[in-house]
Protein backbone atom coordinates (compact mmCIF):
# COMPACT_ATOMS: atom_id res chain seq x y z
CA UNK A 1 -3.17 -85.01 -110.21
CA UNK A 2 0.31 -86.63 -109.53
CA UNK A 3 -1.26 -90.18 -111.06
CA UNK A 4 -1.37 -88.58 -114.61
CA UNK A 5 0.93 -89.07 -117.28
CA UNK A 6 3.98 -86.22 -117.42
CA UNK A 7 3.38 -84.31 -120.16
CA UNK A 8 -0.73 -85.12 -119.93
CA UNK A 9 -2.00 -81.67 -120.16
CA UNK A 10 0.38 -80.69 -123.40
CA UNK A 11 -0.64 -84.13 -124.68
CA UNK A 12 -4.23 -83.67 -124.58
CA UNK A 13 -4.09 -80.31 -125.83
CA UNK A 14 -2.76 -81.28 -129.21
CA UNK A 15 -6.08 -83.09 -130.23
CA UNK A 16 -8.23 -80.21 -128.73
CA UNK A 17 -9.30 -77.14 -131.60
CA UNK A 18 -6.93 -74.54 -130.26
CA UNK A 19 -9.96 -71.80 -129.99
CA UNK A 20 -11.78 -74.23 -128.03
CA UNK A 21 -9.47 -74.83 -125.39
CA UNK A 22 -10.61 -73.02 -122.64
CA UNK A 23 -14.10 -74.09 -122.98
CA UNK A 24 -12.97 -77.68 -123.19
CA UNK A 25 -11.05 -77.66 -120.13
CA UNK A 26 -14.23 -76.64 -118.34
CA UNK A 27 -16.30 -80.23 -119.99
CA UNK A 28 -13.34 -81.98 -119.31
CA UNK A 29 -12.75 -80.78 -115.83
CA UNK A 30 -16.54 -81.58 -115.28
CA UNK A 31 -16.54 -85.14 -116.91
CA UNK A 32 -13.22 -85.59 -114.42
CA UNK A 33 -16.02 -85.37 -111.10
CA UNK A 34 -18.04 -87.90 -112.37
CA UNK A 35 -18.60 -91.25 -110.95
CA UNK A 36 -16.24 -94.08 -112.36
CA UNK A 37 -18.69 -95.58 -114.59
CA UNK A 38 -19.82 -92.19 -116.51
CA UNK A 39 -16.18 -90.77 -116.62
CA UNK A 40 -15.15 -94.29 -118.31
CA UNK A 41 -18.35 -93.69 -121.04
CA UNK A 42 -17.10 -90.39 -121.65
CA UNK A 43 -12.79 -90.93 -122.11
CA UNK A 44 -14.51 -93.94 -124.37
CA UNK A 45 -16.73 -91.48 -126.39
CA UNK A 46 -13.46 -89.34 -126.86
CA UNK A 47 -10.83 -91.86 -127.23
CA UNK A 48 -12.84 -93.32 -130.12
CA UNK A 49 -13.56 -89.90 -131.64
CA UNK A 50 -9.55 -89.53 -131.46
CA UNK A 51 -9.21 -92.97 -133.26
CA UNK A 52 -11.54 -92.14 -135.93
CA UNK A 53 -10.32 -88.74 -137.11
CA UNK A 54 -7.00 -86.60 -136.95
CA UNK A 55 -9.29 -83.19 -137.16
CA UNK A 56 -8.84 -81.36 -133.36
CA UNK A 57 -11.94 -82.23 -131.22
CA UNK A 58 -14.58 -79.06 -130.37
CA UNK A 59 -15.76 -77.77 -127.42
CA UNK A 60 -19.44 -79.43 -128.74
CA UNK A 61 -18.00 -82.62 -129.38
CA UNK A 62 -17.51 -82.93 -125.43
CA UNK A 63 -19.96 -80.96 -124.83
CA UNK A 64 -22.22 -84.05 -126.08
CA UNK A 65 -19.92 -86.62 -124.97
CA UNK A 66 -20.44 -85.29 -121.44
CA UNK A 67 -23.99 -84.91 -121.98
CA UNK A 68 -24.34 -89.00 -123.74
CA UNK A 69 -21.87 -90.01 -120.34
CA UNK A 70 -24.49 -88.45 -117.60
CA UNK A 71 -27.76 -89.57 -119.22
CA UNK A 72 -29.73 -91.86 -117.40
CA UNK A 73 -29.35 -95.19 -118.47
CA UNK A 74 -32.22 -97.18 -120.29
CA UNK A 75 -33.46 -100.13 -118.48
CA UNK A 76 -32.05 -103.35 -119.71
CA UNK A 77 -29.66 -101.57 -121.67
């Protein structure tokens, strides 16, 4: 992952709920092998989660952003 930021994984960590780490590094790495347009839906569901509050994200909170980025899309929508 040579395109990432330096310092990426330390960075991200800091907004993660310590406890939850490990089980957040297995949603993230999953959200990180989907296709471009589900991958952007879900770094947009967590960036704005980021934005609106300073308490560290939970393994549920991707857990559901993952889940709201790979559902099928409505028609029209």
């Amino acid at each position: 992952m040579d395109h990432l930021p330096p310092h990426f994984a330390e960075d991200l960590a800091q907004v993660l709920e310590p406890s939850h780490r490990e089980a957040a590094a297995g949603i993230i790495e999953a959200a990180s092998k989907l296709d471009d347009e589900r991958l952007h839906k879900f770094l947009e569901l967590f960036a704005q989660r980021v934005r609106e509050s300073a308490a560290p994200v939970t393994h549920a909170e991707l857990r559901d952003f993952l889940s709201a980025a790979t559902r099928p899309r409505q028609p029209g929508a």
